[in-house]
N, C-alpha and C. Protein backbone atom coordinates (compact mmCIF):
# COMPACT_ATOMS: atom_id res chain seq x y z
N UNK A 1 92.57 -5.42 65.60
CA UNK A 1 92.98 -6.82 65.54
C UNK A 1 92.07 -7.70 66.40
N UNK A 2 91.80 -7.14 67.34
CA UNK A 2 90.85 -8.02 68.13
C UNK A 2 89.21 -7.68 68.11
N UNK A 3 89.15 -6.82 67.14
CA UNK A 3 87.63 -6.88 66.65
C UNK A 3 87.46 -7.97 65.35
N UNK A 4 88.73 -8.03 64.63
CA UNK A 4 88.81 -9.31 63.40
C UNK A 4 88.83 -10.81 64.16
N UNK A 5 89.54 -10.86 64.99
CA UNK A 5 89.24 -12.22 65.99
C UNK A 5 88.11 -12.56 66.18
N UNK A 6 87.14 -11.35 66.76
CA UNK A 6 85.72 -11.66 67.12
C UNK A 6 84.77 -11.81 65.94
N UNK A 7 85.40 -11.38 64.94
CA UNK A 7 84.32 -11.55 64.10
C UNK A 7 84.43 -12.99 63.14
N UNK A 8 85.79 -13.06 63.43
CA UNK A 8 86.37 -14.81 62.78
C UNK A 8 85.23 -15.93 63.33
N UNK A 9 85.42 -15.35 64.80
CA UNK A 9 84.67 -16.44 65.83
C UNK A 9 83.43 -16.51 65.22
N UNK A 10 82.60 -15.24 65.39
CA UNK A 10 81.04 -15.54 65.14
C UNK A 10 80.95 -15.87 64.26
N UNK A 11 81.69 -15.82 63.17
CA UNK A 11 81.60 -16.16 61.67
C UNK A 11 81.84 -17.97 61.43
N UNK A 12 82.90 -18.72 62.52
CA UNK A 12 82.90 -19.68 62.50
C UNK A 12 81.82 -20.18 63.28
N UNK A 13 81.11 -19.75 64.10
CA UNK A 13 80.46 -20.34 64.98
C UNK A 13 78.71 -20.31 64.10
N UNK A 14 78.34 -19.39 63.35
CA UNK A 14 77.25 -19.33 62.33
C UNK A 14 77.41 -20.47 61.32
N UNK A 15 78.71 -20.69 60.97
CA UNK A 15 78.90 -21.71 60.03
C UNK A 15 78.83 -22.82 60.61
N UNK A 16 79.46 -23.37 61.48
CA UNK A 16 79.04 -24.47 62.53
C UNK A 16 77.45 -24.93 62.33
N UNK A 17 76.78 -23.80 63.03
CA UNK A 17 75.41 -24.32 63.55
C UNK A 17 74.78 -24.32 62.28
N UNK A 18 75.00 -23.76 60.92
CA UNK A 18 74.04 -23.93 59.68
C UNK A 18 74.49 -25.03 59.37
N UNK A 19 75.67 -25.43 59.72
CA UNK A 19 76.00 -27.16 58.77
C UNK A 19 75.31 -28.21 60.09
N UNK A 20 75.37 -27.94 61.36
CA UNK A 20 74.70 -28.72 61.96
C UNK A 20 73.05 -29.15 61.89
N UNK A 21 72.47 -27.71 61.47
CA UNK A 21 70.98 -27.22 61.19
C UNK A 21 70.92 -28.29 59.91
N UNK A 22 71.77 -28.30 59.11
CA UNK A 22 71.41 -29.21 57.62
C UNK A 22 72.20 -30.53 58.36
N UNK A 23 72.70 -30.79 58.75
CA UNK A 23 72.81 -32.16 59.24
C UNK A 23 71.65 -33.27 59.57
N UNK A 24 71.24 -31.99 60.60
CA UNK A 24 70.04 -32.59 61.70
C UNK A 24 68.64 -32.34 60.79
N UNK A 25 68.66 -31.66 59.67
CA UNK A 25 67.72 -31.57 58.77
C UNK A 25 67.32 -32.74 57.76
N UNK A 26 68.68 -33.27 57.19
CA UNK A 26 68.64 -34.52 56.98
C UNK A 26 68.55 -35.99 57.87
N UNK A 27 69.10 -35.71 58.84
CA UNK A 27 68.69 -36.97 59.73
C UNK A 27 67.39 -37.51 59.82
N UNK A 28 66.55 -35.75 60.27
CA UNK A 28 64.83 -35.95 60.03
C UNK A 28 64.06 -36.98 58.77
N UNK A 29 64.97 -36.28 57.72
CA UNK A 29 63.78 -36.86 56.64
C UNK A 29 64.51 -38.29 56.19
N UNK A 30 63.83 -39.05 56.15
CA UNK A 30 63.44 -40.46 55.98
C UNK A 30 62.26 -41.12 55.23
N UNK A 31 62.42 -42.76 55.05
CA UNK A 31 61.21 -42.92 54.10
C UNK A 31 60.67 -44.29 55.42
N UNK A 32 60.47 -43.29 56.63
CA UNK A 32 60.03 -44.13 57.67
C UNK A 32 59.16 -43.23 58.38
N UNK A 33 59.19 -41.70 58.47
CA UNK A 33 58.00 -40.64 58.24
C UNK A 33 58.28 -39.69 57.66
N UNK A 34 57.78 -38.65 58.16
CA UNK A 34 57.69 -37.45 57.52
C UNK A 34 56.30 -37.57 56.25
N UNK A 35 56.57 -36.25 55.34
CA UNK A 35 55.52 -36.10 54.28
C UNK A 35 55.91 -36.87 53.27
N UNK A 36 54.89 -37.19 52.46
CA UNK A 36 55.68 -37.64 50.74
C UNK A 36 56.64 -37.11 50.07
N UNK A 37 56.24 -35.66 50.32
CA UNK A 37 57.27 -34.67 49.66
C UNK A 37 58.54 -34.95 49.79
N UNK A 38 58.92 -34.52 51.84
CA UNK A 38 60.08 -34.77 52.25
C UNK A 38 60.81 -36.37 51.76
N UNK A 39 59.69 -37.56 52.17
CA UNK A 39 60.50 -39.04 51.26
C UNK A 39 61.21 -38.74 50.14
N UNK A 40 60.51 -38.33 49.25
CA UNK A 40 60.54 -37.68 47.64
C UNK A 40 62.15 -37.40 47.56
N UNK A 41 62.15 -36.11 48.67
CA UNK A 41 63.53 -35.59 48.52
C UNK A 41 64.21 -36.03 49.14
N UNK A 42 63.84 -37.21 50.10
CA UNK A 42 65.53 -37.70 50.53
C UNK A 42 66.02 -39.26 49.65
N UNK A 43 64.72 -39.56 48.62
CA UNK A 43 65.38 -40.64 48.22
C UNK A 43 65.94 -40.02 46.55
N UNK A 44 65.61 -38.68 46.93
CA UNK A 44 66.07 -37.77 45.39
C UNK A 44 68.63 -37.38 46.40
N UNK A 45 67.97 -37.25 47.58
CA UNK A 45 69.12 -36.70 47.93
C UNK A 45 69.96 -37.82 47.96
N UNK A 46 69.32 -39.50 48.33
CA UNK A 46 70.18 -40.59 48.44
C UNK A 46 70.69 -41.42 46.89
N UNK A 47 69.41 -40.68 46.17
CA UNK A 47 70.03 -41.27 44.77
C UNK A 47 71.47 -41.00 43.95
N UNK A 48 72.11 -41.88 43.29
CA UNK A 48 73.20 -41.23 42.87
C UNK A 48 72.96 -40.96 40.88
N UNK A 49 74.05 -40.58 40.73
CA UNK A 49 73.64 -39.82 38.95
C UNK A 49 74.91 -40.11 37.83
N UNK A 50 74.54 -40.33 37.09
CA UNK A 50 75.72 -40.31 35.89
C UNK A 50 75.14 -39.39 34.58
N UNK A 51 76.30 -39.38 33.50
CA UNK A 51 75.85 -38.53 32.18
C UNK A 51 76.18 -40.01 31.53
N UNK A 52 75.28 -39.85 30.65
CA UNK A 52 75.54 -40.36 29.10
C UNK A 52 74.98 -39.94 28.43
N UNK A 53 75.39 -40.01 26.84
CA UNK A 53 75.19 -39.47 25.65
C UNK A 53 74.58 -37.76 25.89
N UNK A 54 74.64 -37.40 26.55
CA UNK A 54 75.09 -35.82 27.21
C UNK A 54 73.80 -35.24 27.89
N UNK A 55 73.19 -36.74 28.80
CA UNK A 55 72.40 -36.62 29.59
C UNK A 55 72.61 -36.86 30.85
N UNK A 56 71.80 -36.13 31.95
CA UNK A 56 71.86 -36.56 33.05
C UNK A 56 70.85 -37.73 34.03
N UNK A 57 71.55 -38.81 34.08
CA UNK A 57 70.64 -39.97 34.99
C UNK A 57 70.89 -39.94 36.73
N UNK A 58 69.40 -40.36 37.06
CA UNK A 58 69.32 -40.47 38.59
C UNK A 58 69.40 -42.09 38.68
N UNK A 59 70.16 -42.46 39.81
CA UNK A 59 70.20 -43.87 40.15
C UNK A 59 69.69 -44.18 41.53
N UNK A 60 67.82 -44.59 41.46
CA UNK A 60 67.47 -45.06 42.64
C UNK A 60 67.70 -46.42 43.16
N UNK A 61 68.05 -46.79 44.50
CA UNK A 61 67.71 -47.90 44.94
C UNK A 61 66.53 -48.66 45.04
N UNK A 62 66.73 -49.71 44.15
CA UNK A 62 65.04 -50.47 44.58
C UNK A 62 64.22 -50.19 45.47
N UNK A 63 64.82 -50.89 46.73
CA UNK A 63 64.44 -51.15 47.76
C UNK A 63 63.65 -49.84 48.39
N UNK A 64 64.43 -48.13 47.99
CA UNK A 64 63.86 -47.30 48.46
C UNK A 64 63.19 -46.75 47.60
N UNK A 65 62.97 -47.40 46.34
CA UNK A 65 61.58 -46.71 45.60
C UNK A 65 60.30 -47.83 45.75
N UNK A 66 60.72 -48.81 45.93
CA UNK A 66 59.29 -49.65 46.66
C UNK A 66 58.97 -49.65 47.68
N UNK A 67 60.13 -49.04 49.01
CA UNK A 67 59.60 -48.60 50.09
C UNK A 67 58.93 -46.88 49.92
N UNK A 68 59.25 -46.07 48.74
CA UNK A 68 58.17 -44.94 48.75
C UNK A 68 57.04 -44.88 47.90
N UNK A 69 57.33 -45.86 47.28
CA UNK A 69 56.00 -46.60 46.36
C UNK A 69 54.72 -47.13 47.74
N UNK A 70 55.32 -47.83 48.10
CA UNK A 70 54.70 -48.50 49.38
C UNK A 70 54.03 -47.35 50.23
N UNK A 71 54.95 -46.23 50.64
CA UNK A 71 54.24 -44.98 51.35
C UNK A 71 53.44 -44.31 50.86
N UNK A 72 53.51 -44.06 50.17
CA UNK A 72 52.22 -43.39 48.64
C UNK A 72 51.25 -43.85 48.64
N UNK A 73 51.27 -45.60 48.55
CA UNK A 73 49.86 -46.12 48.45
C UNK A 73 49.26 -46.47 49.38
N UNK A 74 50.55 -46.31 50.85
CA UNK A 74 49.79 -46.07 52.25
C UNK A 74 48.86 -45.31 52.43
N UNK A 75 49.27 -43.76 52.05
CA UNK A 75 49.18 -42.27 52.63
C UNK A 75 47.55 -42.30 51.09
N UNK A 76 47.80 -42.86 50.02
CA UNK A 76 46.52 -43.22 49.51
C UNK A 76 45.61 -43.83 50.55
N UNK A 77 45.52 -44.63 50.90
CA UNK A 77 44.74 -45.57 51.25
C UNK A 77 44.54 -45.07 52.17
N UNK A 78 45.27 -44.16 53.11
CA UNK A 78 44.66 -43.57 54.16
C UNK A 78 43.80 -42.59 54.00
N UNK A 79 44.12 -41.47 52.88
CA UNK A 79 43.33 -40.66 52.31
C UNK A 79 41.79 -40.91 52.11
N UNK A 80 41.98 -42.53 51.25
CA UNK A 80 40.96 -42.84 50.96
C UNK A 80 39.94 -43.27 51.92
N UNK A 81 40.42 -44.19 53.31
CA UNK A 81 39.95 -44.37 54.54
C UNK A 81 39.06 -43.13 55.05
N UNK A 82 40.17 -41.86 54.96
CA UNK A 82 39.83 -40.79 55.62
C UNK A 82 38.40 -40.12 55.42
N UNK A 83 38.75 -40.57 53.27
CA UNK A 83 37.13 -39.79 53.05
C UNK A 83 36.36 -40.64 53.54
N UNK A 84 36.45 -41.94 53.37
CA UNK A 84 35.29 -42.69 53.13
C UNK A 84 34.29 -42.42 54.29
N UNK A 85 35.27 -42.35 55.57
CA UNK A 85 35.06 -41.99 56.80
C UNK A 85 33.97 -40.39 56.89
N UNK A 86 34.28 -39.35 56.59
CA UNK A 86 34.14 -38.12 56.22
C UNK A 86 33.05 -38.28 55.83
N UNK A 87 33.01 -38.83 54.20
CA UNK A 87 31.66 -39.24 53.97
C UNK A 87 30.62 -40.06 54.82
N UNK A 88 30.76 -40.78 55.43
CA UNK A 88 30.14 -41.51 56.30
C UNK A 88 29.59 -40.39 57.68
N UNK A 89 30.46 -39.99 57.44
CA UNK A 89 30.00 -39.27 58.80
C UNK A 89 29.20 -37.80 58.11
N UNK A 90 29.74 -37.17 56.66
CA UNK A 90 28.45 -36.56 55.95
C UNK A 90 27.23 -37.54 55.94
N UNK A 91 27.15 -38.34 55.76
CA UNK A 91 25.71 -39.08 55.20
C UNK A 91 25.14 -39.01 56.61
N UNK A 92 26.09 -39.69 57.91
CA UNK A 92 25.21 -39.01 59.02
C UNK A 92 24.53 -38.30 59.37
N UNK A 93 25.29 -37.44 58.81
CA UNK A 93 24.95 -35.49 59.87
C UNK A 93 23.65 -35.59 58.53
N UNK A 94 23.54 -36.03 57.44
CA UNK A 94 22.51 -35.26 56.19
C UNK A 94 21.20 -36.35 57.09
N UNK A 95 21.37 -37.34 57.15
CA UNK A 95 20.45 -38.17 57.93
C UNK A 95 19.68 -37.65 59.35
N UNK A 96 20.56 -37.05 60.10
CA UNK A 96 19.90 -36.35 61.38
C UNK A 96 19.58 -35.23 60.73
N UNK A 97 20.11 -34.49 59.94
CA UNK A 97 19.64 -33.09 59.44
C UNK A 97 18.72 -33.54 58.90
N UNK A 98 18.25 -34.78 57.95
CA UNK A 98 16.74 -34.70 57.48
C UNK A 98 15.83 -35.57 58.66
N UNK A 99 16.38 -35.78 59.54
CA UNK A 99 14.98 -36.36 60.91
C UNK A 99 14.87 -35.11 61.35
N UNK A 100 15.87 -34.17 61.57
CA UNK A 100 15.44 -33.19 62.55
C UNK A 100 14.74 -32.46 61.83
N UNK A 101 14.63 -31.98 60.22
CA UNK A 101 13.71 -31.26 59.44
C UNK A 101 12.64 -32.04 59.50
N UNK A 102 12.28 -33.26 59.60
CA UNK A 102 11.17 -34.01 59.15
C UNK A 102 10.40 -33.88 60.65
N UNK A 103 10.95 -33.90 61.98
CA UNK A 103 10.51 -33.60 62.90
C UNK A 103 10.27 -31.92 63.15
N UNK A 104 11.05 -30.75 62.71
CA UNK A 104 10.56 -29.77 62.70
C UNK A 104 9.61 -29.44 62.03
N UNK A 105 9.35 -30.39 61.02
CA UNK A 105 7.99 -29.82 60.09
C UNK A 105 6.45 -30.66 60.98
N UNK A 106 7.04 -31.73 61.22
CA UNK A 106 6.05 -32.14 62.37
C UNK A 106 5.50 -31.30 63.41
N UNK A 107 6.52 -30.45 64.17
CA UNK A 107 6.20 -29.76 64.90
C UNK A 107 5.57 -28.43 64.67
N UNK A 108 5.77 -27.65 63.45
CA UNK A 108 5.55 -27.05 62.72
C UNK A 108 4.06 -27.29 62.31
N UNK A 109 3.30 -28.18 61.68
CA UNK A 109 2.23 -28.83 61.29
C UNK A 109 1.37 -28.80 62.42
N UNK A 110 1.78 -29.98 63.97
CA UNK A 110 1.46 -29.29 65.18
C UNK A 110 0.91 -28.13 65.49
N UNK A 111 2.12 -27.72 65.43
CA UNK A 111 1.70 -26.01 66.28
C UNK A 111 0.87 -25.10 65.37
N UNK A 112 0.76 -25.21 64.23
CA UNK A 112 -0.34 -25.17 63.81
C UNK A 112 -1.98 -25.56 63.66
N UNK A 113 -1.46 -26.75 63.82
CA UNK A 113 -3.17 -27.87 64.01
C UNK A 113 -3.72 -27.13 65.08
N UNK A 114 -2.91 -26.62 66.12
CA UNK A 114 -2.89 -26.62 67.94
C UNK A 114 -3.37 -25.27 67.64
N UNK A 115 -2.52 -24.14 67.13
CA UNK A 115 -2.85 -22.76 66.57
C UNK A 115 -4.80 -22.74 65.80
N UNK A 116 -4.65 -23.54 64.74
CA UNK A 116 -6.26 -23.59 64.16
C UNK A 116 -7.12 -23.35 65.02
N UNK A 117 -6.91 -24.60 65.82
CA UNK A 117 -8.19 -25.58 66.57
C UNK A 117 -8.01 -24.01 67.56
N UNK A 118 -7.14 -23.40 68.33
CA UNK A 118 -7.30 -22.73 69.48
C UNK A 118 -8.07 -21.45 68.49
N UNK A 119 -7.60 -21.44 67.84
CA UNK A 119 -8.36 -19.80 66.83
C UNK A 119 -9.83 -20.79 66.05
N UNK A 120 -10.38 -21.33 66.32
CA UNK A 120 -11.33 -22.03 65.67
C UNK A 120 -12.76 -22.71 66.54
N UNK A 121 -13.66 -22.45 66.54
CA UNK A 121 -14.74 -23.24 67.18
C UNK A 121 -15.75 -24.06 66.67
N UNK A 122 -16.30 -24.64 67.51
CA UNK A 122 -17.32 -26.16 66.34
C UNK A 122 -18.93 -24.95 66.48
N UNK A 123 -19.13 -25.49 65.29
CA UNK A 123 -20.73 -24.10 64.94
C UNK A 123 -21.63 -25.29 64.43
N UNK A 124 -22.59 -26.21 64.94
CA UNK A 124 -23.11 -27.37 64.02
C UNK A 124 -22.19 -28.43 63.93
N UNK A 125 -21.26 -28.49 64.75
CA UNK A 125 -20.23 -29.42 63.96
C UNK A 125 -19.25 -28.95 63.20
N UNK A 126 -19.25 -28.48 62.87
CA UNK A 126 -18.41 -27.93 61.77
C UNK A 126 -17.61 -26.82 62.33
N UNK A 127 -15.93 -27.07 62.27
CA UNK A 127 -14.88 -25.64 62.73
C UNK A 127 -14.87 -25.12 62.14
N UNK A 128 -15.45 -23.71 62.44
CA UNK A 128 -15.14 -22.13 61.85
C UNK A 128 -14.06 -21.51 62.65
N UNK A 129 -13.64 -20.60 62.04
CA UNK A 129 -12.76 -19.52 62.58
C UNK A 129 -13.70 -18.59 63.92
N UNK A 130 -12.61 -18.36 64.95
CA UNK A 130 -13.35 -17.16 65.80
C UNK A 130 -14.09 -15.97 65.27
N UNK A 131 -13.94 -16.18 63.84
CA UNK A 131 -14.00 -14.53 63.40
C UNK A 131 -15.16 -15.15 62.80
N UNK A 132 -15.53 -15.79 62.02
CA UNK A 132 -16.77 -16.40 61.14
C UNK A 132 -17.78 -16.80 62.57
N UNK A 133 -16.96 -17.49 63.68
CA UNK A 133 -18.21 -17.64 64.62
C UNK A 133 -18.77 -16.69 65.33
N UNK A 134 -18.06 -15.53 65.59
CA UNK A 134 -18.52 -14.15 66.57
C UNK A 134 -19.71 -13.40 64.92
N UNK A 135 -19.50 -13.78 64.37
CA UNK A 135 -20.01 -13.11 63.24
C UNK A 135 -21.11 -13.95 62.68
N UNK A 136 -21.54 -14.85 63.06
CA UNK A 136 -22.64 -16.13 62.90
C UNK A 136 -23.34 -15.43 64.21
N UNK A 137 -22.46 -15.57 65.36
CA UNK A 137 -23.55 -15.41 66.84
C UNK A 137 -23.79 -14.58 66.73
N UNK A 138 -23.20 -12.91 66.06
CA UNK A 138 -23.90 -11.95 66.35
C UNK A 138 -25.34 -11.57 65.07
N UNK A 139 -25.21 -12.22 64.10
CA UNK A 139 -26.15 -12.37 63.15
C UNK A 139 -27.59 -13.00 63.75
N UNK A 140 -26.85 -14.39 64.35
CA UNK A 140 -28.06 -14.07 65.26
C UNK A 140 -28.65 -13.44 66.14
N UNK A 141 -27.69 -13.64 67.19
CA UNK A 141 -28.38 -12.59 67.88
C UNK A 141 -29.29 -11.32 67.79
N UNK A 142 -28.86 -10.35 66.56
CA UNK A 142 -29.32 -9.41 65.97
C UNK A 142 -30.78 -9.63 65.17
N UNK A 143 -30.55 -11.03 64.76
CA UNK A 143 -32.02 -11.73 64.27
C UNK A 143 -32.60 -11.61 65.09
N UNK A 144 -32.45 -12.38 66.41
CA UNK A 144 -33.49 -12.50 67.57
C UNK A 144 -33.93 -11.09 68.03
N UNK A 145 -33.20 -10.39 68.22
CA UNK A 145 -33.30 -9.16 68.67
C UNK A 145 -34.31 -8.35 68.08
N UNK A 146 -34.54 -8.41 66.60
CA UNK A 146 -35.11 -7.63 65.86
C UNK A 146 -36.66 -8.50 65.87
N UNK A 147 -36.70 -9.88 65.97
CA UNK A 147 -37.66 -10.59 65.85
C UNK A 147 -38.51 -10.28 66.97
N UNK A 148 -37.53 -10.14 68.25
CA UNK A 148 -38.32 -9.87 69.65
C UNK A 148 -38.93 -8.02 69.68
N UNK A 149 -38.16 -7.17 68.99
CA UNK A 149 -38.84 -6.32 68.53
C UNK A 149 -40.18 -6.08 67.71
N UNK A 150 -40.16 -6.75 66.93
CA UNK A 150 -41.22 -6.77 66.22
C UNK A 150 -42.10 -7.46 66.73
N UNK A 151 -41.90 -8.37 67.41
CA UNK A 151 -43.16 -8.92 68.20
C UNK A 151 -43.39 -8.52 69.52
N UNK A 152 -42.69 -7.34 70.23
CA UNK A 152 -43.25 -6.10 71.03
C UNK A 152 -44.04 -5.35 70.31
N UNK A 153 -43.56 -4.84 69.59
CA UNK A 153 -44.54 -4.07 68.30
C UNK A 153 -45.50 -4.40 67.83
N UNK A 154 -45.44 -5.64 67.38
CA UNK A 154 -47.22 -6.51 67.16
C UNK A 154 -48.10 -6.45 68.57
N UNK A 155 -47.37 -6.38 69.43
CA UNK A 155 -48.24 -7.38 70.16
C UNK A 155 -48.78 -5.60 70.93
N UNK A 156 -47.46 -4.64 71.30
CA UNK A 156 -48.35 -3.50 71.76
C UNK A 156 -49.19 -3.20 70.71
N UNK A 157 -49.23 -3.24 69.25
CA UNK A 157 -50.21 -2.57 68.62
C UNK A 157 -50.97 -3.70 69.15
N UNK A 158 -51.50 -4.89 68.72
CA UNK A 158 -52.38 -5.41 69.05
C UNK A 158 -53.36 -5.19 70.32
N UNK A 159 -52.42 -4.82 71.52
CA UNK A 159 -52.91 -4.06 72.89
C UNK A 159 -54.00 -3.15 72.62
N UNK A 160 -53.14 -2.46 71.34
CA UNK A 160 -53.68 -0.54 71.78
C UNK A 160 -55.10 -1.27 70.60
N UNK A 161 -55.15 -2.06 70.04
CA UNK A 161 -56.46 -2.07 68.89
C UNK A 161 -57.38 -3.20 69.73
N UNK A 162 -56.68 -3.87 70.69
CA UNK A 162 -57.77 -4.59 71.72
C UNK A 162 -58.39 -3.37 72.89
N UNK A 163 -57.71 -2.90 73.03
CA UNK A 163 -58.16 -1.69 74.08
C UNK A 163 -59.41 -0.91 73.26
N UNK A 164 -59.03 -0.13 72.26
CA UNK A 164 -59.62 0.51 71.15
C UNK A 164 -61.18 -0.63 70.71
N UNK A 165 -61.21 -1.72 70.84
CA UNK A 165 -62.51 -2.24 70.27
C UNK A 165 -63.06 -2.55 71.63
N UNK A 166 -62.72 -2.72 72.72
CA UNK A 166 -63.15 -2.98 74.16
C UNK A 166 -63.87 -1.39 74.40
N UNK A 167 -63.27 -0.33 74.16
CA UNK A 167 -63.68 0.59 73.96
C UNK A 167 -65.17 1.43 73.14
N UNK A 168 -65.12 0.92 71.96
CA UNK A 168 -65.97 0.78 71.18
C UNK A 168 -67.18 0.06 71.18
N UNK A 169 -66.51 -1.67 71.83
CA UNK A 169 -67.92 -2.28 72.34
C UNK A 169 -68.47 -1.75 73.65
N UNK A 170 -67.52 -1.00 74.41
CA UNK A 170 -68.34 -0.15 75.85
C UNK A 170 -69.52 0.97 75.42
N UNK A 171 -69.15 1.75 74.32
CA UNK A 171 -69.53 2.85 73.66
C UNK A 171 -70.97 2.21 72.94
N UNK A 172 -71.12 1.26 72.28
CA UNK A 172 -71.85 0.54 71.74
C UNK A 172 -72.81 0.14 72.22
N UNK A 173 -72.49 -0.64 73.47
CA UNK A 173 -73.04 -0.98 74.27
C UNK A 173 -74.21 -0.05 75.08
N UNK A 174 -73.56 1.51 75.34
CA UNK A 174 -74.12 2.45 75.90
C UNK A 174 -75.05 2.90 74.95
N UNK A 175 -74.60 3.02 73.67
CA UNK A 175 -75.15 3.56 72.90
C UNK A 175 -77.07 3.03 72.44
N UNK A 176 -76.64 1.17 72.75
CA UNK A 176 -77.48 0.26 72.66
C UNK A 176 -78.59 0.05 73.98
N UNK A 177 -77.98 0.53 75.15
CA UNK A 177 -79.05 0.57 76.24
C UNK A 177 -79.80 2.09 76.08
N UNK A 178 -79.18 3.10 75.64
CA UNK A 178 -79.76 4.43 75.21
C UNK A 178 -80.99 4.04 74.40
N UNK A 179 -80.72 3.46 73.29
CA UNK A 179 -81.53 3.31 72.11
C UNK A 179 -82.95 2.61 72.59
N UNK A 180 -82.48 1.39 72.98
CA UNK A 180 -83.25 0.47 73.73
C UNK A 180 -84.34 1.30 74.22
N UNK A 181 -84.06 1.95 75.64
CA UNK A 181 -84.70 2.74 76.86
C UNK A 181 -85.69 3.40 76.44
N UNK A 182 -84.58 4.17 75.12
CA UNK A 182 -85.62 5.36 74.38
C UNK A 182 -87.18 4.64 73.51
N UNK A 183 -86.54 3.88 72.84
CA UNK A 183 -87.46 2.62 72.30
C UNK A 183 -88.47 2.40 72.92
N UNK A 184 -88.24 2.03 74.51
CA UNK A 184 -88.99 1.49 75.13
C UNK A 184 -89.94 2.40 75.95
N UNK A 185 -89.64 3.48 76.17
CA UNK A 185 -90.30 4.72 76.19
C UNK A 185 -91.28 5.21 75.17
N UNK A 186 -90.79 5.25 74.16
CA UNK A 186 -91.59 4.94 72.69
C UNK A 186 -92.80 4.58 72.60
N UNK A 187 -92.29 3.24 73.08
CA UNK A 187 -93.74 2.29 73.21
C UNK A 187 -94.12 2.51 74.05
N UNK A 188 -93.92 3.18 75.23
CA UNK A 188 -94.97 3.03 76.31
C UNK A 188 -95.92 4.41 76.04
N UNK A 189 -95.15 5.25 75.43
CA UNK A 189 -95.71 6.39 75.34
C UNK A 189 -97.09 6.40 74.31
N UNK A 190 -96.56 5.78 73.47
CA UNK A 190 -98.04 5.41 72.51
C UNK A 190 -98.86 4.28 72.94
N UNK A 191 -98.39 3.15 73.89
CA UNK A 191 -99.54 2.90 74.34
C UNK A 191 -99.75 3.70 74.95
N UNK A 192 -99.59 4.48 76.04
CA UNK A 192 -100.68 5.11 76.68
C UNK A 192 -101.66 6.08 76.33
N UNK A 193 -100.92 6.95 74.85
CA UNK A 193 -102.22 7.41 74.02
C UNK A 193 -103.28 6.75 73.41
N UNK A 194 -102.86 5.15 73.03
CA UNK A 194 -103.58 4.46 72.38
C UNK A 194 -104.64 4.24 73.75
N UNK A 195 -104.38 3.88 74.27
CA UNK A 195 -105.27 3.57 75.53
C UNK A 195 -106.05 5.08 75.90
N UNK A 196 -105.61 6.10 75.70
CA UNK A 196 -106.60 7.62 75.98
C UNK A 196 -107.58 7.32 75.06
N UNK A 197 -107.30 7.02 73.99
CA UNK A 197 -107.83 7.20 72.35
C UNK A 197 -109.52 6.17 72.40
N UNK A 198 -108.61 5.06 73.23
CA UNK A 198 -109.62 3.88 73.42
C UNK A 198 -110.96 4.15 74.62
N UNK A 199 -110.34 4.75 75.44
CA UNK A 199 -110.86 5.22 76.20
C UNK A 199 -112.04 6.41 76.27
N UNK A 200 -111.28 7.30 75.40
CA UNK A 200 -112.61 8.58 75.19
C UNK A 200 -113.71 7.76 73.73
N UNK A 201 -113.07 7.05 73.05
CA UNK A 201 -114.04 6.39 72.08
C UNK A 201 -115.35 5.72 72.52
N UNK A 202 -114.68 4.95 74.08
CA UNK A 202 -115.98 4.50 74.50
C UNK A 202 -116.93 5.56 75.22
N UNK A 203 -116.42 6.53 75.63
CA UNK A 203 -117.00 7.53 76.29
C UNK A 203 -118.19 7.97 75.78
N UNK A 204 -117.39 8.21 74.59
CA UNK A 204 -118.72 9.09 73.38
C UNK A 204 -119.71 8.12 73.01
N UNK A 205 -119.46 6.96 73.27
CA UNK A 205 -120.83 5.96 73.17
C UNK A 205 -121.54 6.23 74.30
């Protein structure tokens, strides 16, 4: 018996607070806030209804369908505010997003120009690559190199064939006071027979 008491109680006391819960549920909704929806349904809950011809009619109050008419084209117009806004503030952000691309490609372009020129040197005027200029200087260089070779090479042969005819005119030379001497011996030797010759000729006279 006194477990049915207690359960009367909680049973009245659940029912209580769910009719209070829908009380205070309706108090909330109004066509002064809340969502559209909720307006919707409390000027659906304030409307009243009849049948005729074996239909059922809703009977709104003016006043509260031009005051949710009125909220509608508020909650429009705010919508519409909202994008316009949204958009505005897209067209922003696309505006700095294309300075900041238009400046990253700047910088980009930069650091490249900056990249070239540092990988690049003037040859005549004209910028070549490090790689085309180490490859120009060493062409020359290798020119000169070979040029200064060959004109060691000329110039010692030329040495060894100036030595070689200095040589030859020494030899020549010797060869030419030999000849000479002998020559001159030559002649002295036949004059002095010529002169015996001359000599015993007059004798025999």
């Amino acid at each position: 018996m006194k477990g049915l008491r207690i359960l009367f109680i909680v049973a009245a006391l659940l029912t209580y607070n769910l009719q209070y819960a829908q009380e205070g549920e309706q108090e909330d909704i109004s066509l002064e806030e809340g969502s559209i929806d909720s307006q919707f349904e409390f000027v659906y809950k304030k409307s009243g209804n009849y049948r005729a011809d074996g239909k059922r009619y809703e009977v709104v109050r003016t006043i509260s369908l031009d005051k949710l008419r009125q909220n509608v084209l508020d909650t429009l117009s705010g919508f519409n505010k909202r994008a316009s806004e949204l958009k505005a503030t897209i067209s922003g952000h696309e505006s700095t997003i294309t300075s900041l691309n238009k400046k990253l490609e700047d910088t980009t372009n930069n650091l490249a120009a900056v990249t070239e020129e540092k990988d690049s040197m003037s040859f005549l005027g004209i910028m070549v690559s490090k790689g085309t200029y180490n490859a120009i200087l060493w062409t020359v260089i290798a020119s000169l190199l070979v040029l200064l070779l060959f004109f060691i090479y000329k110039f010692r042969n030329s040495n060894i064939l100036t030595q070689e005819a200095k040589t030859n005119l020494s030899e020549l030379e010797t060869e030419y006071e030999d000849h000479r001497r002998r020559a001159l011996e030559r002649e002295q030797k036949i004059s002095r027979q010529l002169q015996d010759e001359i000599n015993k000729y007059k004798k025999q006279k």
